[in-house]
N, C-alpha and C. Protein backbone atom coordinates (compact mmCIF):
# COMPACT_ATOMS: atom_id res chain seq x y z
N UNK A 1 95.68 114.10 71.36
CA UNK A 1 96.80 113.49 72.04
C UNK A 1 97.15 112.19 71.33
N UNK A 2 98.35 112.17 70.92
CA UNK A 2 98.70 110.98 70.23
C UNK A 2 99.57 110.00 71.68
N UNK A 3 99.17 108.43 71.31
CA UNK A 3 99.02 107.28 72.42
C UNK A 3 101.17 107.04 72.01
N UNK A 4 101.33 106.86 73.30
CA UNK A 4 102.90 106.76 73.34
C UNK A 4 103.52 105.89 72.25
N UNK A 5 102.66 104.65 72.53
CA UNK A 5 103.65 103.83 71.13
C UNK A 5 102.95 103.64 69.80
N UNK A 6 102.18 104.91 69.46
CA UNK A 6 101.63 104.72 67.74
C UNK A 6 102.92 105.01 66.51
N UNK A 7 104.19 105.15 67.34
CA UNK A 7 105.38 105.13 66.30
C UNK A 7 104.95 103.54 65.86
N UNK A 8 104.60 102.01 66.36
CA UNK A 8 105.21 101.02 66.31
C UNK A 8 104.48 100.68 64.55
N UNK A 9 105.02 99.74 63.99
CA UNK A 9 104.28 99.42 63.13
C UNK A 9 103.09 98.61 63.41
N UNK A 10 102.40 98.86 62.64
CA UNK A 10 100.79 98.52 62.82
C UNK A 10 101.36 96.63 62.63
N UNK A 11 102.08 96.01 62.06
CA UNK A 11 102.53 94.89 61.70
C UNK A 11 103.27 93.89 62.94
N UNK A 12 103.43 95.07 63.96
CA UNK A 12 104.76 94.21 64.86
C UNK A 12 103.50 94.93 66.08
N UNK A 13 102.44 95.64 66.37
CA UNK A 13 102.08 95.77 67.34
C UNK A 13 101.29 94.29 68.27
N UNK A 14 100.33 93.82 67.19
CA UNK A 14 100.03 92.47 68.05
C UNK A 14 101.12 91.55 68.74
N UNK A 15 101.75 91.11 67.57
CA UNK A 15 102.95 90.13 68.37
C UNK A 15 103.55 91.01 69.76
N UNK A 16 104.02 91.86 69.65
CA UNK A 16 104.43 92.70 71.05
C UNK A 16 103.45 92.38 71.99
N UNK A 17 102.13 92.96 71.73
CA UNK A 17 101.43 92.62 72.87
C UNK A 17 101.15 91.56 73.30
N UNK A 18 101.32 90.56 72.45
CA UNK A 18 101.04 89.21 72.87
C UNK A 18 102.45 88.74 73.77
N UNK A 19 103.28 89.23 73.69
CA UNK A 19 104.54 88.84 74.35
C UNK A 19 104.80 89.13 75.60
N UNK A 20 104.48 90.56 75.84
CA UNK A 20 104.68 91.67 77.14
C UNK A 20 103.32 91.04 78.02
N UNK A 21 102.30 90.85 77.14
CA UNK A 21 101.05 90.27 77.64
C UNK A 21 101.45 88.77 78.76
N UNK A 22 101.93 87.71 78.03
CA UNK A 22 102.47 86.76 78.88
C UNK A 22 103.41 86.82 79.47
N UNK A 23 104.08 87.70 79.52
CA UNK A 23 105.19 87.96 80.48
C UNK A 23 104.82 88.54 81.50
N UNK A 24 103.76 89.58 81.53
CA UNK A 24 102.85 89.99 82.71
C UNK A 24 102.38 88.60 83.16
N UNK A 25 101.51 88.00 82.60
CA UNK A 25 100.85 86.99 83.25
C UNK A 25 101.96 86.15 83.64
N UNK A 26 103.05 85.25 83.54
CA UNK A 26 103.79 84.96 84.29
C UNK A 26 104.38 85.63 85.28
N UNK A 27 105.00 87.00 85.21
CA UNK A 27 105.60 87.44 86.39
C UNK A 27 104.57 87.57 87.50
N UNK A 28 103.27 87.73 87.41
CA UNK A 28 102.07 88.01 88.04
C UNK A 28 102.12 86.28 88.56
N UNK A 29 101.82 85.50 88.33
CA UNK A 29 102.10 84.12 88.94
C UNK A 29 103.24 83.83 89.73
N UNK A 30 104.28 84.39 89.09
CA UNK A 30 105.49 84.41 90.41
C UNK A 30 105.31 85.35 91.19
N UNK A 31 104.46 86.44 91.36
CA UNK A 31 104.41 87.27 92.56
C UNK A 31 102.90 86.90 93.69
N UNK A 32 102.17 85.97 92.77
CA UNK A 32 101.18 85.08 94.09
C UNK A 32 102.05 84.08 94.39
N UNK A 33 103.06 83.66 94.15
CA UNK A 33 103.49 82.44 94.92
C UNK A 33 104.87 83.23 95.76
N UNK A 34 104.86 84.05 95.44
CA UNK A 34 105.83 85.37 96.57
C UNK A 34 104.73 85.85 97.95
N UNK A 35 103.63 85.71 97.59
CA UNK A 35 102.73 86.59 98.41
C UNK A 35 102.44 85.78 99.36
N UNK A 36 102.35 84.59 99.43
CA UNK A 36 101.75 83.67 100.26
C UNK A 36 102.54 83.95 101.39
N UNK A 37 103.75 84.24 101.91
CA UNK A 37 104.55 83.95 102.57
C UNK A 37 104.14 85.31 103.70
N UNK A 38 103.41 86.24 102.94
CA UNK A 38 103.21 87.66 103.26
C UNK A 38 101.87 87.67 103.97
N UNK A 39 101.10 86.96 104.00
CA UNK A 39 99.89 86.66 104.10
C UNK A 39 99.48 86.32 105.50
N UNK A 40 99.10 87.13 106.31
CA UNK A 40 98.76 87.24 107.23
C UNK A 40 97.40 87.60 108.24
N UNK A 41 97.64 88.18 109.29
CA UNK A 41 96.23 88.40 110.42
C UNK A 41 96.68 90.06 110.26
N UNK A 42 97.76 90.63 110.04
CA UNK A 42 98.02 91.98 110.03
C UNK A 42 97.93 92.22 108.62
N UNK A 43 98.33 91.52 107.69
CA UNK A 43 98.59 91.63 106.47
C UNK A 43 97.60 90.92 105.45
N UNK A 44 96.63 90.92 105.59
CA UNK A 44 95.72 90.06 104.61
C UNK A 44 96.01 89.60 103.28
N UNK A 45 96.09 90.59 102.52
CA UNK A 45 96.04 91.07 101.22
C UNK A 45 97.85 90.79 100.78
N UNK A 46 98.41 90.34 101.95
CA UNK A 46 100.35 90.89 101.31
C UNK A 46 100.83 91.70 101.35
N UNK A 47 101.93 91.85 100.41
CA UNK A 47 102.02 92.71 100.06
C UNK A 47 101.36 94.32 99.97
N UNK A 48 100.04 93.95 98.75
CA UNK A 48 99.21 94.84 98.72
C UNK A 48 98.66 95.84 100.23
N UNK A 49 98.87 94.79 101.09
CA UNK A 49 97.93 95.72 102.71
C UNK A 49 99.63 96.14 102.40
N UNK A 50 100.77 95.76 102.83
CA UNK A 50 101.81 96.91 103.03
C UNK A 50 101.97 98.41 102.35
N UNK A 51 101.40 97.54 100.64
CA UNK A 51 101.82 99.04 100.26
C UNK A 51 100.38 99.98 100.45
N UNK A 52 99.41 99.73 100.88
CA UNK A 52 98.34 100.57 101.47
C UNK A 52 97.86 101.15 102.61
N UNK A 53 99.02 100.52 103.82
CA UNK A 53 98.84 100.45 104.74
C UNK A 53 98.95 101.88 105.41
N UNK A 54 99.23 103.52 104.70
CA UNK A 54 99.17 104.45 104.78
C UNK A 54 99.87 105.39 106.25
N UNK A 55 99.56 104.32 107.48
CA UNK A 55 99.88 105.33 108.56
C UNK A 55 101.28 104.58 109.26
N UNK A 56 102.02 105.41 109.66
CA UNK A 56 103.34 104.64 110.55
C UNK A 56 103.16 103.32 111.30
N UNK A 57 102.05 103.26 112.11
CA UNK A 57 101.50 102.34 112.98
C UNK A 57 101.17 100.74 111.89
N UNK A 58 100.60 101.22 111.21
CA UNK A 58 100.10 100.46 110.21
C UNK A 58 101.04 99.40 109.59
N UNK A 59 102.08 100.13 108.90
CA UNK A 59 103.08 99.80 108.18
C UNK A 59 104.37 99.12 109.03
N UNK A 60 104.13 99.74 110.34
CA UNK A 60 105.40 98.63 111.47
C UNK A 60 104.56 97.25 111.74
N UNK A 61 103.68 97.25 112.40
CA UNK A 61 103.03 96.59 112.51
C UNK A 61 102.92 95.37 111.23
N UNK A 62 102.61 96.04 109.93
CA UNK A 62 102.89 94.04 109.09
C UNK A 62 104.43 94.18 108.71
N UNK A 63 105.27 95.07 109.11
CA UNK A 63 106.34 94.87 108.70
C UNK A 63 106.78 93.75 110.18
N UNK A 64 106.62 94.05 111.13
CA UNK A 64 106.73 92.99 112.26
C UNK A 64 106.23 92.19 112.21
N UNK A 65 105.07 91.83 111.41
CA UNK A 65 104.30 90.36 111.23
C UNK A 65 105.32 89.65 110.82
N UNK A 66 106.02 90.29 109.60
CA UNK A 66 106.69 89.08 109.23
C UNK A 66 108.15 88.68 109.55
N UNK A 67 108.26 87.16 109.68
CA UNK A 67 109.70 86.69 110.26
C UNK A 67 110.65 87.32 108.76
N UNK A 68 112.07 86.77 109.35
CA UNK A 68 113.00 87.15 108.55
C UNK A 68 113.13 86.36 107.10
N UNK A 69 112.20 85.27 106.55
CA UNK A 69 112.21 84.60 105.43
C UNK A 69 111.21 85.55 105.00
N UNK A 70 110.39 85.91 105.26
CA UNK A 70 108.82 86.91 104.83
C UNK A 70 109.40 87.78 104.07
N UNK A 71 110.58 88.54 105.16
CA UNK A 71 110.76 89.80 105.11
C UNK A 71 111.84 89.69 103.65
N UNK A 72 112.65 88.97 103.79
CA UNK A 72 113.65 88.44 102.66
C UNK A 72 113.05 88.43 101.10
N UNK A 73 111.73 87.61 101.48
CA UNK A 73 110.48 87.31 100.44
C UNK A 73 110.35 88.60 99.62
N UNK A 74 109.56 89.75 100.64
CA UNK A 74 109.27 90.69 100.22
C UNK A 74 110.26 91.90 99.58
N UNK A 75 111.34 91.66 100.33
CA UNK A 75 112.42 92.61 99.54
C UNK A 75 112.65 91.91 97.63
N UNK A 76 113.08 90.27 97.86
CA UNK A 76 112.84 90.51 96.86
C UNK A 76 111.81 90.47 95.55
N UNK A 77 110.82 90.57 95.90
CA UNK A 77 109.16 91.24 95.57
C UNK A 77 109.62 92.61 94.87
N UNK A 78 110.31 93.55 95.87
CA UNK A 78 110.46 94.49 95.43
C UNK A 78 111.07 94.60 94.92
N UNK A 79 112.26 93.65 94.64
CA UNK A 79 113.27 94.78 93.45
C UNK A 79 112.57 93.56 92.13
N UNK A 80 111.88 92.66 92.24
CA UNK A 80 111.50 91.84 90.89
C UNK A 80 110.53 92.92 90.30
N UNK A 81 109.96 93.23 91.53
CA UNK A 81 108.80 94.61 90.50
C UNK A 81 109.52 95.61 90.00
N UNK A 82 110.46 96.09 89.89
CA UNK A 82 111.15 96.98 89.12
C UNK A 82 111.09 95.94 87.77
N UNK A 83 111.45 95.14 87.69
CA UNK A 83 111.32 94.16 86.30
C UNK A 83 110.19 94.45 85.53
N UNK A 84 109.08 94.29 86.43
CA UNK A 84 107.83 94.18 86.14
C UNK A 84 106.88 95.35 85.90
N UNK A 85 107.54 96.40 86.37
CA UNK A 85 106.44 97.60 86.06
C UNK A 85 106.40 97.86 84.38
N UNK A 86 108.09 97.65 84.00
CA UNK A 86 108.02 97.92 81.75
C UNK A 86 107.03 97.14 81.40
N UNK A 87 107.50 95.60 82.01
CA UNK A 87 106.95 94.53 81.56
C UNK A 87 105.14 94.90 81.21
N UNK A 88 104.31 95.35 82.74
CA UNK A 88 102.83 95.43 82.35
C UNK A 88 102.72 96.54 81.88
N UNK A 89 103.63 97.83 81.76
CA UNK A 89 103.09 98.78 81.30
C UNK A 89 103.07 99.02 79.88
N UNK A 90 104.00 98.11 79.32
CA UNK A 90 103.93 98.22 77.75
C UNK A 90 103.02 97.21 76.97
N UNK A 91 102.91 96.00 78.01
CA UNK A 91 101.20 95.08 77.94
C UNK A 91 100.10 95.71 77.52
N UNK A 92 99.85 96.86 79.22
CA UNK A 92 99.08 97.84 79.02
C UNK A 92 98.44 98.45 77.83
N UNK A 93 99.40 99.31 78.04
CA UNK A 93 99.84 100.39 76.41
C UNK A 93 99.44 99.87 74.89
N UNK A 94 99.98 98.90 74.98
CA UNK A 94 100.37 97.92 73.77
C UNK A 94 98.36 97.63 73.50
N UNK A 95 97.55 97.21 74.67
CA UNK A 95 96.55 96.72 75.10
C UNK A 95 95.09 97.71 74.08
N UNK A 96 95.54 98.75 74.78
CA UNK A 96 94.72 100.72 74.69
C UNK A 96 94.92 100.57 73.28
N UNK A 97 96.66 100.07 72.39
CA UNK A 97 96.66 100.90 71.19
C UNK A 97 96.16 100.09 70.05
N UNK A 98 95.90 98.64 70.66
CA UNK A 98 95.41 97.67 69.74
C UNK A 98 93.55 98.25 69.42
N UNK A 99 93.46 99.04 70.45
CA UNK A 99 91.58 99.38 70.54
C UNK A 99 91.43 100.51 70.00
N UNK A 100 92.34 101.26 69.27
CA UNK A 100 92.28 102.76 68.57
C UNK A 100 91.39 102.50 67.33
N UNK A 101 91.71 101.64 66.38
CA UNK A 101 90.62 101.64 65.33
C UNK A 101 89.28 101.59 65.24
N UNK A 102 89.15 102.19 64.54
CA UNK A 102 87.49 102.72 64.18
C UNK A 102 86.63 102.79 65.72
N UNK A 103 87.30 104.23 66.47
CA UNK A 103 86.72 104.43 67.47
C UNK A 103 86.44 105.72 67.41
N UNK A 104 85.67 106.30 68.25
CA UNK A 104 85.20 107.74 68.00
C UNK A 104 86.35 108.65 68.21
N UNK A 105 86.05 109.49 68.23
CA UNK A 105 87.80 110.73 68.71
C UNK A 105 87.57 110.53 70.31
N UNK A 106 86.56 111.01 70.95
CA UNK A 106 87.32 110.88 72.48
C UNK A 106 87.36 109.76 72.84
N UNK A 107 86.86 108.46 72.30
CA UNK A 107 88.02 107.26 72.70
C UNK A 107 89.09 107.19 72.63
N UNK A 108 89.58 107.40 71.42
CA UNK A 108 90.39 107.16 71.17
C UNK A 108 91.90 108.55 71.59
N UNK A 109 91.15 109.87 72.34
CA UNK A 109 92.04 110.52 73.03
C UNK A 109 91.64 110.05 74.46
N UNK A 110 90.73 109.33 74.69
CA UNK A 110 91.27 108.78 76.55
C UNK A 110 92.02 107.46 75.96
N UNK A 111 91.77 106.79 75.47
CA UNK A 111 92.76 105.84 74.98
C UNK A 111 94.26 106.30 75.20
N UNK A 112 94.84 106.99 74.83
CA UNK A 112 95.83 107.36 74.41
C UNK A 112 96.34 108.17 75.91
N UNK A 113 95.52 108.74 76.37
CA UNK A 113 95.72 109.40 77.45
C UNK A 113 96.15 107.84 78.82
N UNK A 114 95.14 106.90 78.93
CA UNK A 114 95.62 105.57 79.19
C UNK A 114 96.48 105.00 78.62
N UNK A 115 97.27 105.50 77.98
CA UNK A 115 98.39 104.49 77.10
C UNK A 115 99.27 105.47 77.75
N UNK A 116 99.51 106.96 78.27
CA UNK A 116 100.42 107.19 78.86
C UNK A 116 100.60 107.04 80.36
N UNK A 117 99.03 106.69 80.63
CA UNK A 117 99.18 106.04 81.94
C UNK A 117 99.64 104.96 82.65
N UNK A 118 99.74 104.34 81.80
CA UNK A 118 100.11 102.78 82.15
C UNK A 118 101.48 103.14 82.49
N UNK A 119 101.98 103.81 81.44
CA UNK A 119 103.47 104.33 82.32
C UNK A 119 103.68 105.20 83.13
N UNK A 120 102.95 105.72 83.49
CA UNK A 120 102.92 106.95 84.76
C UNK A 120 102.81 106.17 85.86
N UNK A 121 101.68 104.95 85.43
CA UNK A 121 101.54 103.79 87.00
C UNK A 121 102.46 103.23 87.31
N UNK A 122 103.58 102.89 86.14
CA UNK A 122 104.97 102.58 86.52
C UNK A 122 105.63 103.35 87.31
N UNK A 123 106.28 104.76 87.15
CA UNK A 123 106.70 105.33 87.35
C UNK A 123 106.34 105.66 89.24
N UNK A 124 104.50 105.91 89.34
CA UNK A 124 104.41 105.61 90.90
C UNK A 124 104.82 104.40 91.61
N UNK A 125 104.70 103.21 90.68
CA UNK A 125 105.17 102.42 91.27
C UNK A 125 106.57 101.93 91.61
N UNK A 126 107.37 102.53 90.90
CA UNK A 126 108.59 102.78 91.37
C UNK A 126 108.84 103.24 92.59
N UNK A 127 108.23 104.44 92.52
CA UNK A 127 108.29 105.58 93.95
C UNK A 127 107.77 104.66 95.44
N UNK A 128 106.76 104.17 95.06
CA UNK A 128 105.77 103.31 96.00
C UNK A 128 106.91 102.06 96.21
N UNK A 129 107.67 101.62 95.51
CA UNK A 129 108.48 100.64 96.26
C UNK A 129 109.96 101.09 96.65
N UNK A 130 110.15 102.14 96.19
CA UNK A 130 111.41 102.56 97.14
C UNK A 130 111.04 103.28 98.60
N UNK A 131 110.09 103.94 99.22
CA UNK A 131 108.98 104.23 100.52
C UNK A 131 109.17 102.46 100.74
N UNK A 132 108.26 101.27 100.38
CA UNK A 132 108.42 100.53 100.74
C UNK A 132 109.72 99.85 101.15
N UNK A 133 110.73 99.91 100.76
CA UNK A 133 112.28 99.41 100.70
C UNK A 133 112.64 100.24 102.09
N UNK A 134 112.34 101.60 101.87
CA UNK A 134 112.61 102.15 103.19
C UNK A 134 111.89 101.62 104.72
N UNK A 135 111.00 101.66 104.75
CA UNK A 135 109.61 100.70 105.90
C UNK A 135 110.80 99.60 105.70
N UNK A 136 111.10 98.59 104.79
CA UNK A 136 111.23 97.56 105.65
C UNK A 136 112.49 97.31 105.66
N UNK A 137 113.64 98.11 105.33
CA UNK A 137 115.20 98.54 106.01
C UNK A 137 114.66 98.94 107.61
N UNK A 138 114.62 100.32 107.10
CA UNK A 138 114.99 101.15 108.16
C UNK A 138 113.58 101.69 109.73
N UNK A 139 112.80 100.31 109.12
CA UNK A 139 111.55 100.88 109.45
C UNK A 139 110.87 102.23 109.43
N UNK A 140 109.44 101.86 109.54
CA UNK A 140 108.25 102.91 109.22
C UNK A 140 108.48 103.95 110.35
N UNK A 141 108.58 105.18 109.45
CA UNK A 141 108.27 106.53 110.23
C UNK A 141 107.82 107.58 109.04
N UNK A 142 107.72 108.70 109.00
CA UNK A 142 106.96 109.49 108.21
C UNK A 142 108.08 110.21 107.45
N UNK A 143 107.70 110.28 105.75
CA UNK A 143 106.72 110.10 105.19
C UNK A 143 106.14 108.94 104.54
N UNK A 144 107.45 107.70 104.79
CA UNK A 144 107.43 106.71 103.75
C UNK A 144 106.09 105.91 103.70
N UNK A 145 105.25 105.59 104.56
CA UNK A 145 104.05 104.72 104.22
C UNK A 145 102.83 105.82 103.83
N UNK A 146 102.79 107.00 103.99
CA UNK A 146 102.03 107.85 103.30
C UNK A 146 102.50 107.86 101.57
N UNK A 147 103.74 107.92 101.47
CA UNK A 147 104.15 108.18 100.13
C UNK A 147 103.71 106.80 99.35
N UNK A 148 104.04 105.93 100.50
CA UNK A 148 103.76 104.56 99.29
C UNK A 148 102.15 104.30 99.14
N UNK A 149 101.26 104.43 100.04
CA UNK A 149 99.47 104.25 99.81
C UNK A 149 99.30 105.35 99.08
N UNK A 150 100.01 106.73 98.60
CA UNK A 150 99.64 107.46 97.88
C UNK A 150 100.13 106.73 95.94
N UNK A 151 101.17 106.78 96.00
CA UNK A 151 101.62 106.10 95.10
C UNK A 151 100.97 105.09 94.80
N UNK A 152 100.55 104.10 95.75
CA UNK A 152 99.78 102.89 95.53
C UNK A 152 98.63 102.75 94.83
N UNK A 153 97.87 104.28 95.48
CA UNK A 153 96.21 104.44 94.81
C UNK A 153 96.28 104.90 93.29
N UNK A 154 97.45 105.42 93.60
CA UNK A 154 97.38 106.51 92.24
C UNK A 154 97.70 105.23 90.97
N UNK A 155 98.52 104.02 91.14
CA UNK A 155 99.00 103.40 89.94
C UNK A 155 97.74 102.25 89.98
N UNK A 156 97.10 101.78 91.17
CA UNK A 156 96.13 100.98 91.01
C UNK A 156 94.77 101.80 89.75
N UNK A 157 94.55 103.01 90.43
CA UNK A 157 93.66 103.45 89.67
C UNK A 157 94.16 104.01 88.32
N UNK A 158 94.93 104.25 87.77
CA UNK A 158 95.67 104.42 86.49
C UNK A 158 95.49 102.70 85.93
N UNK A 159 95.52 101.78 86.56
CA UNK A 159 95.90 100.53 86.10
C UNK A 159 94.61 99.85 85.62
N UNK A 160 93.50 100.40 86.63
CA UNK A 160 92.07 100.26 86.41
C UNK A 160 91.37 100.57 85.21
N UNK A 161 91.93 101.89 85.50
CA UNK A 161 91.45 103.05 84.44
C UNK A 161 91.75 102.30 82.74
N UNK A 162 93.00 102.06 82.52
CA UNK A 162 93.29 101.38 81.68
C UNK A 162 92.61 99.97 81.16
N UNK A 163 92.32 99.11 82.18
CA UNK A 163 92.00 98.05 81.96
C UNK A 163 90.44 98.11 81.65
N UNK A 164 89.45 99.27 82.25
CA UNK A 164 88.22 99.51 81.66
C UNK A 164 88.20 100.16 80.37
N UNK A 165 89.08 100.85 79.99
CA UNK A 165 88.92 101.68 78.50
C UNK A 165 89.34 100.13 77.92
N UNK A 166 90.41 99.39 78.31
CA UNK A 166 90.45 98.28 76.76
C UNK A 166 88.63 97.59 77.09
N UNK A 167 88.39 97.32 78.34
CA UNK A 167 86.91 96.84 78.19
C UNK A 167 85.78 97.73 77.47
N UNK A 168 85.79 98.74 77.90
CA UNK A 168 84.60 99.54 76.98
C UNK A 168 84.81 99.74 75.50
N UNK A 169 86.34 99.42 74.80
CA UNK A 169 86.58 99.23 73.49
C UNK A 169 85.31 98.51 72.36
N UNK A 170 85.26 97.69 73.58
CA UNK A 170 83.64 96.42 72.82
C UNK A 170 82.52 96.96 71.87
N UNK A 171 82.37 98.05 73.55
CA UNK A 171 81.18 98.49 73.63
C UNK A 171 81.19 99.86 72.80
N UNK A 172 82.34 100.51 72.26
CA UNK A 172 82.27 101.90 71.76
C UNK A 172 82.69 101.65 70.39
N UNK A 173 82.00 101.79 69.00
CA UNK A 173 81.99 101.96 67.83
C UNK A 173 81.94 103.16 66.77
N UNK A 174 82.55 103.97 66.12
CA UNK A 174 82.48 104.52 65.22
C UNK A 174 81.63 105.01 64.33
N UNK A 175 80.71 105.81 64.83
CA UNK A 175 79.83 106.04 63.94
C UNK A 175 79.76 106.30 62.49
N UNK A 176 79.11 105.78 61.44
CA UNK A 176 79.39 105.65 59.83
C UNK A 176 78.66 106.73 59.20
């Protein structure tokens, strides 16, 4: 399996990642100082408890926690993460394809297999915030807070997944 962006030149791949890289880490700083507002006795976590919050009950409930500045907050949370899903997923990506050299073959095909994940976690996460957009328009009823904790698990653990293969990169060498 070849990794989504091994078209790039081997010359322009660092600088990219170094770019998409701080642009994650900033937009990620503007979305803890978004979260605070979200942060609650129903809502611990923010955001995050909304989009995990899985059952109807669940999902009215911190959607009622929060007053109408919260709620304002969080909408636009959600459409800034549409910004933000290219933004970390080509970080990501960019992340996996910098760790391809001199690695064994099935690193370097889960590598690659994580380099199309990072955009697949986008892609749930898209899904996971339009379910969310719905909850907090039209309020929670079924399927939307199932769809979004499904979506939710699925891009967290894709996001994981990713972020341990660039860690085990260290640790996995090429045998000579």
């Amino acid at each position: 399996m070849s990794h989504p962006l091994e078209f790039l030149p081997n010359n322009l791949r660092k600088p990219f990642f170094y770019v998409f890289f701080a642009l994650t880490l900033i937009i990620f700083g503007v979305f803890r100082q978004l979260d605070q507002p979200l942060r609650n006795a129903s809502a611990p976590s923010g955001i995050v408890s909304f989009e995990l919050a899985r059952t109807v009950d669940s999902s009215q409930r911190i959607a009622d926690s929060w007053n109408a500045d919260a709620r304002l907050v969080a909408a636009f949370g959600l459409g800034l993460d549409y910004l933000f899903m290219p933004v970390y997923a080509l970080a990501l990506s960019l992340g996996l394809l910098l760790t391809l050299d001199n690695k064994p073959a099935q690193y370097r095909s889960f590598a690659a297999l994580m380099g199309w994940g990072a955009f697949a976690a986008a892609l749930f996460d898209s899904v996971e915030n339009y379910a969310l957009w719905h909850v907090l328009t039209n309020g929670a009823v079924s399927p939307y807070p199932q769809i979004s904790a499904l979506c939710a698990t699925i891009k967290f653990t894709l996001l994981i997944l990713g972020l341990i293969t660039i860690s085990a990169s260290k640790l996995t060498h090429k045998k000579q």
